[in-house]
N, C-alpha and C. Protein backbone atom coordinates (compact mmCIF):
# COMPACT_ATOMS: atom_id res chain seq x y z
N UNK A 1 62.70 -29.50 33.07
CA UNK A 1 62.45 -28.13 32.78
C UNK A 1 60.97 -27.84 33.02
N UNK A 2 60.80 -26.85 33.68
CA UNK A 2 59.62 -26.52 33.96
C UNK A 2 58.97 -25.39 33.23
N UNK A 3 57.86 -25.81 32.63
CA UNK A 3 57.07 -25.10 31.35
C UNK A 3 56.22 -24.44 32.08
N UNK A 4 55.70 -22.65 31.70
CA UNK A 4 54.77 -22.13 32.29
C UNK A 4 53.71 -22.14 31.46
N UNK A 5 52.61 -21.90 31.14
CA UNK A 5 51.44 -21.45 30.50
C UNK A 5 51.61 -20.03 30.14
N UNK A 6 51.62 -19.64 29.42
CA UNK A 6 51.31 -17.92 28.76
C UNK A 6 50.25 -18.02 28.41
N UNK A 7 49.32 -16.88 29.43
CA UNK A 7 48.60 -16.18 28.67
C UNK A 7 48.14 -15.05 27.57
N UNK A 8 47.54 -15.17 26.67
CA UNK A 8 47.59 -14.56 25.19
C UNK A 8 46.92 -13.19 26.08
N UNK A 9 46.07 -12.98 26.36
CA UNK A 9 45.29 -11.96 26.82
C UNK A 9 43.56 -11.96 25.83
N UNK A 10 43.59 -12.61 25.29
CA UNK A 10 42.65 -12.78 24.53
C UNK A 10 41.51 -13.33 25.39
N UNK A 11 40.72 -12.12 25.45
CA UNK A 11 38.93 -12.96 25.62
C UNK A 11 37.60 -12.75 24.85
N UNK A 12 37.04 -14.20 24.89
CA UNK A 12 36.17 -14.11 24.21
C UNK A 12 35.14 -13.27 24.76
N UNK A 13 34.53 -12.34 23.69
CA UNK A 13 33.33 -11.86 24.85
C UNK A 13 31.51 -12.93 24.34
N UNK A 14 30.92 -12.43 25.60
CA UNK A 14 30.08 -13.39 25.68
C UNK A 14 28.67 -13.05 24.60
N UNK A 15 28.31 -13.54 23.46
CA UNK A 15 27.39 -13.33 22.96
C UNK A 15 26.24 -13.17 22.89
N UNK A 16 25.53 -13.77 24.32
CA UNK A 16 24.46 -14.06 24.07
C UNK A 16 23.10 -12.34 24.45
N UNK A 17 23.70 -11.61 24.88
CA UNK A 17 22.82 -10.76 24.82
C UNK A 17 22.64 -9.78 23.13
N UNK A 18 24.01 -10.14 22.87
CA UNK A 18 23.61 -9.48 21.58
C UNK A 18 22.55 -10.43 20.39
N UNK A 19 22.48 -12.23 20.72
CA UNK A 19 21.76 -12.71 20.05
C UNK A 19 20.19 -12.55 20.79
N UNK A 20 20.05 -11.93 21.77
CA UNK A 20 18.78 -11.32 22.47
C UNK A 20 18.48 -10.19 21.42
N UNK A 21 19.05 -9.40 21.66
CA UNK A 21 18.70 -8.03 20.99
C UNK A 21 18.24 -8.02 19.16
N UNK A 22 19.46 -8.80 18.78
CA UNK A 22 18.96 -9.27 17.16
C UNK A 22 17.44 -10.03 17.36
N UNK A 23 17.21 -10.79 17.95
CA UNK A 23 15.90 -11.48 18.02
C UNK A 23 14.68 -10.52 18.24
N UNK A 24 14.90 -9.90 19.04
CA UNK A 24 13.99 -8.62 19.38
C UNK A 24 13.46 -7.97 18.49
N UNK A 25 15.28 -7.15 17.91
CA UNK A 25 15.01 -6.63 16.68
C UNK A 25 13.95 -7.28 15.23
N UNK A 26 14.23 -8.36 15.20
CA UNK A 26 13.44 -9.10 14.10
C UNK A 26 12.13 -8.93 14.27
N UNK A 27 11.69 -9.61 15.90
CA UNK A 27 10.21 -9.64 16.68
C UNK A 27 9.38 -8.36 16.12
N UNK A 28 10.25 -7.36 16.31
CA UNK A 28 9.56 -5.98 16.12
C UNK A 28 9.11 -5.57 14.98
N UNK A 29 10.39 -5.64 14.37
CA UNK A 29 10.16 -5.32 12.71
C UNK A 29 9.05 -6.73 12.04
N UNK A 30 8.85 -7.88 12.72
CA UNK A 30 7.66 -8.61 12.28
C UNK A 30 6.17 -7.60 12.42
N UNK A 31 6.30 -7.57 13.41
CA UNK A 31 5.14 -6.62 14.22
C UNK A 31 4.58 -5.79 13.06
N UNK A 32 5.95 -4.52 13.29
CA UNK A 32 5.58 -3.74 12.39
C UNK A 32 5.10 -4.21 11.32
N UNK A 33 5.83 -4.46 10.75
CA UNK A 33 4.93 -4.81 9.45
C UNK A 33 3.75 -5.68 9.26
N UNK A 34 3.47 -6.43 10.23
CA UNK A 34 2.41 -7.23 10.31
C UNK A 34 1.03 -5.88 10.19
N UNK A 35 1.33 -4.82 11.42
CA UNK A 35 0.05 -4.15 11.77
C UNK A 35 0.25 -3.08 10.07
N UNK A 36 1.18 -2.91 9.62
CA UNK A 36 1.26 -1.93 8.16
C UNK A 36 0.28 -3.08 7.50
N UNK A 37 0.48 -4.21 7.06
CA UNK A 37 -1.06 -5.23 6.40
C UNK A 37 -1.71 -4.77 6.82
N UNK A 38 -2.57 -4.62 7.48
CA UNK A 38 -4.00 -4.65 8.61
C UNK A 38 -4.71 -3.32 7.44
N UNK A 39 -3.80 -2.64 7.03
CA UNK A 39 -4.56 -1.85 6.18
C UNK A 39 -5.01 -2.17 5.17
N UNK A 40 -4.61 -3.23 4.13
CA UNK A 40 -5.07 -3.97 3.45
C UNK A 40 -5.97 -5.34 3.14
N UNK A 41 -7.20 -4.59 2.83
CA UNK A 41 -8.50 -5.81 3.28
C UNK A 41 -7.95 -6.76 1.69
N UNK A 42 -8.12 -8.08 1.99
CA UNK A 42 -7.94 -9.07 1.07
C UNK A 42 -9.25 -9.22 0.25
N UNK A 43 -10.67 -9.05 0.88
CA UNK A 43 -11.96 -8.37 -0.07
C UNK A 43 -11.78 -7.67 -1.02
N UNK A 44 -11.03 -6.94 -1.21
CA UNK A 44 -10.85 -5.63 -2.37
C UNK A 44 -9.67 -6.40 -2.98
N UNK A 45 -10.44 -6.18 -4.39
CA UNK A 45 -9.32 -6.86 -5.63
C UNK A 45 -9.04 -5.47 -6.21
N UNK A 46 -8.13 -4.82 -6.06
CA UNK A 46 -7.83 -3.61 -6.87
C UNK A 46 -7.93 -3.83 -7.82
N UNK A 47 -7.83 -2.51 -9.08
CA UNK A 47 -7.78 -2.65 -10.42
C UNK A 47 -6.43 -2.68 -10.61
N UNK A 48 -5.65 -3.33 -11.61
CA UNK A 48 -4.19 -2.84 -12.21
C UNK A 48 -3.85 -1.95 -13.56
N UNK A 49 -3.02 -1.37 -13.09
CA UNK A 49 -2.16 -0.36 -14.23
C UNK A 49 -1.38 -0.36 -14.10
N UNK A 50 -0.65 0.01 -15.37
CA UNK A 50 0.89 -0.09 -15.72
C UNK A 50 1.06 1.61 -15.31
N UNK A 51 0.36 2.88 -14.69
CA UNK A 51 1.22 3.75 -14.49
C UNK A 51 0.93 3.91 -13.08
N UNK A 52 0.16 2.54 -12.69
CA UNK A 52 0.18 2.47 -11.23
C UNK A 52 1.63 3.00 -10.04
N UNK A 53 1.92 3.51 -9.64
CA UNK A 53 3.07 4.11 -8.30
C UNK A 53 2.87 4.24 -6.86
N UNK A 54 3.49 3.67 -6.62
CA UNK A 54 3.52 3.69 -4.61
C UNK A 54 3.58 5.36 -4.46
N UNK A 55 3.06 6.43 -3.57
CA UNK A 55 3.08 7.39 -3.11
C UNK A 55 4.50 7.84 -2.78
N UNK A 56 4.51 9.18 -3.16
CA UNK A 56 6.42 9.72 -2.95
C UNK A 56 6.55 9.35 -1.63
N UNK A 57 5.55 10.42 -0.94
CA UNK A 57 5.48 10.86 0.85
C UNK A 57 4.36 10.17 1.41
N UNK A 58 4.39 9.58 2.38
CA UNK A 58 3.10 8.85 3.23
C UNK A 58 2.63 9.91 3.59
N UNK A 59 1.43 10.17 3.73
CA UNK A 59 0.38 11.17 4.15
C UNK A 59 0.44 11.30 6.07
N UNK A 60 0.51 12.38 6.73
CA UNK A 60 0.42 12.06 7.91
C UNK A 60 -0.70 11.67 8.65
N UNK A 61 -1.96 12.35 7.81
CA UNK A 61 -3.25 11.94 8.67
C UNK A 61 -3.80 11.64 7.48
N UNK A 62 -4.71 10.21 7.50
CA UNK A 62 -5.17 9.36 6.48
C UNK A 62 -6.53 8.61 7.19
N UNK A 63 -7.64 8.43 6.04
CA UNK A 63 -8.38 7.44 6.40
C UNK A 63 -9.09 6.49 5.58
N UNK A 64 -8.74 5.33 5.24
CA UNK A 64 -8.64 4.12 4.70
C UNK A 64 -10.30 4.04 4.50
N UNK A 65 -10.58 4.09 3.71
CA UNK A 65 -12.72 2.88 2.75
C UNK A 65 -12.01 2.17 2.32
N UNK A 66 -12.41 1.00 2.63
CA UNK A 66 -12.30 -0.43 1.11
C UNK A 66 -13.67 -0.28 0.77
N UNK A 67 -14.01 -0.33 -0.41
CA UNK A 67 -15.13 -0.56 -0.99
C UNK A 67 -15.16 -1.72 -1.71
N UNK A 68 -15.84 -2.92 -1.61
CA UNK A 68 -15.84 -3.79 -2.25
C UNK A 68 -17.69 -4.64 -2.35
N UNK A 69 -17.56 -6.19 -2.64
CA UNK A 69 -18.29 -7.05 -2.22
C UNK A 69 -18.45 -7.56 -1.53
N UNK A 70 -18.86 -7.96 -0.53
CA UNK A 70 -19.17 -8.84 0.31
C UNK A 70 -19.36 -10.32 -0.01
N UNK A 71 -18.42 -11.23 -0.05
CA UNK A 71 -18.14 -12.63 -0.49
C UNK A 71 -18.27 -14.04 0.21
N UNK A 72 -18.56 -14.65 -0.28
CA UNK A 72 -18.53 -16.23 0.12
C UNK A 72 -16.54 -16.65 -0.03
N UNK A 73 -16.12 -17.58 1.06
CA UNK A 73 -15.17 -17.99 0.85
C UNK A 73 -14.93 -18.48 -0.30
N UNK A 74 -15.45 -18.94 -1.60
CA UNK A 74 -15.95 -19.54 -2.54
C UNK A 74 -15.31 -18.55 -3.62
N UNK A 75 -15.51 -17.32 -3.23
CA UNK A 75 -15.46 -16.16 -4.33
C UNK A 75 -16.97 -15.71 -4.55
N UNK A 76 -17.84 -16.24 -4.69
CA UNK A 76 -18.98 -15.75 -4.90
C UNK A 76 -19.66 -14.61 -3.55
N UNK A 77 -20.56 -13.73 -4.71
CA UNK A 77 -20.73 -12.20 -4.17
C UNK A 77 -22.01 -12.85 -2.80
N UNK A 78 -21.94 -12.23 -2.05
CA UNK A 78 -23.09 -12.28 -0.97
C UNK A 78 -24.03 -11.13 -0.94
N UNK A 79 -23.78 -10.36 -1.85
CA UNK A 79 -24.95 -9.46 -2.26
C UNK A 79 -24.18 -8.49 -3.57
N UNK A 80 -25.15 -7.98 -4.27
CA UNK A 80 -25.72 -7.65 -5.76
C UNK A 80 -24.81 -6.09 -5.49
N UNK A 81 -24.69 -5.42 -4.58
CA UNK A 81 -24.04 -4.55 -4.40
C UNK A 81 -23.30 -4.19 -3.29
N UNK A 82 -21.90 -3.02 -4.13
CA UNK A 82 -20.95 -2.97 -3.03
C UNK A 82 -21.38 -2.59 -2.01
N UNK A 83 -20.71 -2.71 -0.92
CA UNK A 83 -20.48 -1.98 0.43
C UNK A 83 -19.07 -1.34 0.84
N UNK A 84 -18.88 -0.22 2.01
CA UNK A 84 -17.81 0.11 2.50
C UNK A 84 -17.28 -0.46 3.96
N UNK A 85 -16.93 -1.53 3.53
CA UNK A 85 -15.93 -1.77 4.65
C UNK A 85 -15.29 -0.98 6.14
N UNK A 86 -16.10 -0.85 7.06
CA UNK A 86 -16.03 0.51 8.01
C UNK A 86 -16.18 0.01 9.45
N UNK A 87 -15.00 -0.19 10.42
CA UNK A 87 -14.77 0.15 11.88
C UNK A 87 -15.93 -1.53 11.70
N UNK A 88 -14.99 -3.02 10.76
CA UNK A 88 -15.63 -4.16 11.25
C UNK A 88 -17.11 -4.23 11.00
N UNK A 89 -17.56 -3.36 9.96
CA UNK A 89 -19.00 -3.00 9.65
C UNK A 89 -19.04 -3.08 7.99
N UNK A 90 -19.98 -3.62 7.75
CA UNK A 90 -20.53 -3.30 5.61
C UNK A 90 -21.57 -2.01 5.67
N UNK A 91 -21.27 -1.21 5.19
CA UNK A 91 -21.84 -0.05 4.88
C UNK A 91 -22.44 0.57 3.93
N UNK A 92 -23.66 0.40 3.39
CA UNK A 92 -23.85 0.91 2.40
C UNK A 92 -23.46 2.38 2.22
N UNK A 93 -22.82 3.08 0.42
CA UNK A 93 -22.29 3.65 0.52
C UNK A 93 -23.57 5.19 0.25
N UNK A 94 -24.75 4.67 0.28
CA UNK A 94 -25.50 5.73 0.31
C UNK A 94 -25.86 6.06 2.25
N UNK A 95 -25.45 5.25 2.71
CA UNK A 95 -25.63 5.51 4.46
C UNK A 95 -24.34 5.83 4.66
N UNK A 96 -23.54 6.11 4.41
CA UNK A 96 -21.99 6.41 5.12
C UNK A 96 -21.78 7.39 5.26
N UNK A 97 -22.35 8.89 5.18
CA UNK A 97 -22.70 9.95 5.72
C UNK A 97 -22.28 10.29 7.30
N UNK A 98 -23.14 9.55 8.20
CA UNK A 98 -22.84 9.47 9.63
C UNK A 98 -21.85 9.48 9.89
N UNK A 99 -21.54 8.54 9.97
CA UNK A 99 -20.14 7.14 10.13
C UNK A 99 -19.06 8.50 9.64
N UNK A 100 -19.16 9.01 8.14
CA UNK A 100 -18.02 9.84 7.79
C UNK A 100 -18.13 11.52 9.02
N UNK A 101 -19.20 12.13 8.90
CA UNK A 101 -19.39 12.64 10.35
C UNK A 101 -18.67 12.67 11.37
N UNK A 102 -19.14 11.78 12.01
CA UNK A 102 -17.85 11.17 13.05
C UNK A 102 -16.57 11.18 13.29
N UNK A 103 -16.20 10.36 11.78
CA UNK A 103 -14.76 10.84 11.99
C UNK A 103 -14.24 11.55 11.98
N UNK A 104 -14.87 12.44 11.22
CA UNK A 104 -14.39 14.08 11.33
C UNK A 104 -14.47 14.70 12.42
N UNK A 105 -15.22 14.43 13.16
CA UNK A 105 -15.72 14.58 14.60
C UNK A 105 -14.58 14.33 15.22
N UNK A 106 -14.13 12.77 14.91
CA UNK A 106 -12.88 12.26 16.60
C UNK A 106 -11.58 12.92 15.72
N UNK A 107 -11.89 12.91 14.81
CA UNK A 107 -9.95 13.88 13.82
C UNK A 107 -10.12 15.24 14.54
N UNK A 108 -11.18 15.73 14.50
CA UNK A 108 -10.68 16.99 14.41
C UNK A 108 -10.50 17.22 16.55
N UNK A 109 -11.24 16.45 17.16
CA UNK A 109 -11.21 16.15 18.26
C UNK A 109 -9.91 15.96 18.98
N UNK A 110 -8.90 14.72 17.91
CA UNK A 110 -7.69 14.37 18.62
C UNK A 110 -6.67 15.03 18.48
N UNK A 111 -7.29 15.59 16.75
CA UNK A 111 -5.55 16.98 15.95
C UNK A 111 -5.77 17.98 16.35
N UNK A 112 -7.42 18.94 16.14
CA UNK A 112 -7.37 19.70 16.58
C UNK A 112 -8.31 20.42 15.25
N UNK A 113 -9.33 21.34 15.05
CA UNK A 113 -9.95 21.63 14.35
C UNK A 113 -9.53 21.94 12.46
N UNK A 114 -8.64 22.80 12.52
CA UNK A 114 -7.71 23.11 11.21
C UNK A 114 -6.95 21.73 10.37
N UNK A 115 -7.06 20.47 11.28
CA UNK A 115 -6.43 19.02 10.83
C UNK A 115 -7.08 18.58 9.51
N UNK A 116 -8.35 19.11 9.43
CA UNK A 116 -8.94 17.98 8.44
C UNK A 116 -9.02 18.36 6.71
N UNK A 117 -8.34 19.61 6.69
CA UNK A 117 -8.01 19.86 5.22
C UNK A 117 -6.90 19.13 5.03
N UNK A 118 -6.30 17.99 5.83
CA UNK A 118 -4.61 18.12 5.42
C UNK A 118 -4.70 16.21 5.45
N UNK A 119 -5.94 16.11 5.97
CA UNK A 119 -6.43 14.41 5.75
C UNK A 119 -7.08 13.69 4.42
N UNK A 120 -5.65 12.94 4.36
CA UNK A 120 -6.43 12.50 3.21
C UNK A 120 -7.25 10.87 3.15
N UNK A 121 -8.18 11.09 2.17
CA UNK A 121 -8.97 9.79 2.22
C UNK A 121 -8.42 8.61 0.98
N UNK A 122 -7.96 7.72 1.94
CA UNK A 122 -7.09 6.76 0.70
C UNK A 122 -8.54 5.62 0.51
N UNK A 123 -8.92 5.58 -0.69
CA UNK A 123 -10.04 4.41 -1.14
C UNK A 123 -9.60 4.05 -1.90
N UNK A 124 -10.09 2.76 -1.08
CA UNK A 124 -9.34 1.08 -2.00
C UNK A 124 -10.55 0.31 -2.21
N UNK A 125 -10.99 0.22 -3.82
CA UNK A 125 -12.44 0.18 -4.41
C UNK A 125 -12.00 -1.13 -5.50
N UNK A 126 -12.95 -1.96 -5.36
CA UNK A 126 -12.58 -3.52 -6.04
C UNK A 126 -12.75 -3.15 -6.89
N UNK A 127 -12.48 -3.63 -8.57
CA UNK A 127 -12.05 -3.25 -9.32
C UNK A 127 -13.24 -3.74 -10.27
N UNK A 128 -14.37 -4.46 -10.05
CA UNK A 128 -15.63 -4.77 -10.31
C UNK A 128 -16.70 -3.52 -9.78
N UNK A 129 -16.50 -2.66 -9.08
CA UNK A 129 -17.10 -1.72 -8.61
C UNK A 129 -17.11 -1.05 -9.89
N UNK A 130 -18.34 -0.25 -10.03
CA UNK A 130 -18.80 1.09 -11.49
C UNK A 130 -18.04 2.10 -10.85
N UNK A 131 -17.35 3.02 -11.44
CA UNK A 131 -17.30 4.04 -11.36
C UNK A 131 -17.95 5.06 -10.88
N UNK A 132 -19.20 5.61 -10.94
CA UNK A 132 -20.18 6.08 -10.62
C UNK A 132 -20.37 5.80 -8.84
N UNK A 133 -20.32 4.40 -8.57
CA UNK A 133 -20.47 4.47 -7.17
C UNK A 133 -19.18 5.05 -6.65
N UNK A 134 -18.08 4.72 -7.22
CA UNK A 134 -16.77 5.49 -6.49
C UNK A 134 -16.83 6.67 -6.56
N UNK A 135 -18.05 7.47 -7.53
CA UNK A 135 -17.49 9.09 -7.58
C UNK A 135 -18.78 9.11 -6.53
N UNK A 136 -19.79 8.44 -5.90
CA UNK A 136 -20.55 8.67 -4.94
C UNK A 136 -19.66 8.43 -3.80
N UNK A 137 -19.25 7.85 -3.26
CA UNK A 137 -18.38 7.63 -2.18
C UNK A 137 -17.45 8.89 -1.78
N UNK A 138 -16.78 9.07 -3.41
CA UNK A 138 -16.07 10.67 -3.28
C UNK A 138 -17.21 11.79 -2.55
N UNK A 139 -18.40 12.11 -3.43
CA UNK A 139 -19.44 13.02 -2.88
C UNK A 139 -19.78 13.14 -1.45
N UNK A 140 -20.17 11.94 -0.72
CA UNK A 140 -20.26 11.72 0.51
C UNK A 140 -19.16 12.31 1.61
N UNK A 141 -17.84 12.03 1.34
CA UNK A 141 -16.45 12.38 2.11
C UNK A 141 -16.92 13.92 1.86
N UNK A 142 -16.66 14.44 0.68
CA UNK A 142 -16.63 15.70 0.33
C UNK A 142 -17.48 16.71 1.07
N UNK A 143 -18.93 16.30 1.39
CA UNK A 143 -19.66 16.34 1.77
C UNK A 143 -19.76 16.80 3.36
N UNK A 144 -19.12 15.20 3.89
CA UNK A 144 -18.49 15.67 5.37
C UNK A 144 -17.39 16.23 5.98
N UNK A 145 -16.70 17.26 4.62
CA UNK A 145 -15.80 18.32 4.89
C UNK A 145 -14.49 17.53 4.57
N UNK A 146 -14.09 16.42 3.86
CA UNK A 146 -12.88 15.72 3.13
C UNK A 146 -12.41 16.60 2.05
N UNK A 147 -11.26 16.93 1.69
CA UNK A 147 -10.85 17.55 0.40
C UNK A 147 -9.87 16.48 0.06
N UNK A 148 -9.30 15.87 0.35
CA UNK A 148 -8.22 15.37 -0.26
C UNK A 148 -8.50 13.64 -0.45
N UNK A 149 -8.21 13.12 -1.67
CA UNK A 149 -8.38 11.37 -1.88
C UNK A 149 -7.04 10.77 -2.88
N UNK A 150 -6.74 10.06 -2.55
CA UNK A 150 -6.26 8.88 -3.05
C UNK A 150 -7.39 7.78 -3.79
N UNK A 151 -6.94 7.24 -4.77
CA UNK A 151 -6.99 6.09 -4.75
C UNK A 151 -6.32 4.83 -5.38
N UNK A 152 -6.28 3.98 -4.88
CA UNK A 152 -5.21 2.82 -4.92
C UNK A 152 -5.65 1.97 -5.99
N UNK A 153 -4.46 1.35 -6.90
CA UNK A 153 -4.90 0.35 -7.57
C UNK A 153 -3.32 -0.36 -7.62
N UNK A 154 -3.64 -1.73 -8.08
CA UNK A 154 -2.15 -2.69 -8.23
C UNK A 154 -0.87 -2.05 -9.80
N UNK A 155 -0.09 -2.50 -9.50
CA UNK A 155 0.94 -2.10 -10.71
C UNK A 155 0.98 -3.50 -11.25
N UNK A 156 0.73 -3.14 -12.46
CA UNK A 156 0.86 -4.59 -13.52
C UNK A 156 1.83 -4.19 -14.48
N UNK A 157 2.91 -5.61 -14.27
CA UNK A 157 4.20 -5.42 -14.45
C UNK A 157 3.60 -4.73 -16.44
N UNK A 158 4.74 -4.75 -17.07
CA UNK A 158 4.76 -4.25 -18.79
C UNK A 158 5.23 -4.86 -19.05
């Protein structure tokens, strides 16, 4: 007796571009989030509070000061007072005038003049910093036509 083979109709389909695309996918979303860090200098020890909150809405136009110390890998300070952290630069925050200038300069340059009431200034100020210098830092922005600030500190659990 002669036996035929039946075919089921069943095929496998071939996987491997979809294990391309998942990989990709991952690659990217590393990315992303890698360059979302970049905003956060590891110099600045925020302060914590318990009514500390992540922001409802991300701001569309934003511009990031860390204000901190300037440190030895060690932990120890490399000078007696803060600086602002600015475009890979320590800044003292009684010279940051210019520098804030400027940016108002290339914002209003790239958005368009009416942009810079709607920018806000997120400062992220170590938590050893006086007060007093943070409300100077505020003065300065204010100064170079900033109305709007944030500022950041950690949530400590309750």
């Amino acid at each position: 007796m002669k036996m035929r083979k039946i075919e089921t109709g069943f095929i496998e389909p071939d996987m491997t571009p979809v294990i391309d695309i998942v990989f990709q996918l991952l690659m990217f979303f590393m990315i992303a989030i890698n360059f979302e860090n970049t905003k956060a200098d590891e110099r600045v020890r925020l302060p914590k509070d318990t009514l500390a909150k992540p922001p409802v809405v991300k701001t569309e136009h934003e511009l990031v000061l860390d204000f901190g110390y300037q440190q030895h890998p060690s932990g120890d300070r490399r000078k007696s007072f803060p600086e602002v952290f600015y475009n890979e630069r320590f800044v003292d925050v009684r010279d940051i005038s210019p520098d804030l200038e400027q940016e108002k300069r290339v914002i209003e340059r790239v958005h368009g003049p009416n942009v810079i009431k709607d920018v806000t200034v997120l400062i992220r100020a170590d938590s050893k910093i006086p007060t007093g210098l943070v409300q100077e830092l505020i003065r300065k922005c204010q100064e170079a036509g900033f109305s709007k600030f944030s500022l950041r500190v950690t949530s400590e659990e309750v």
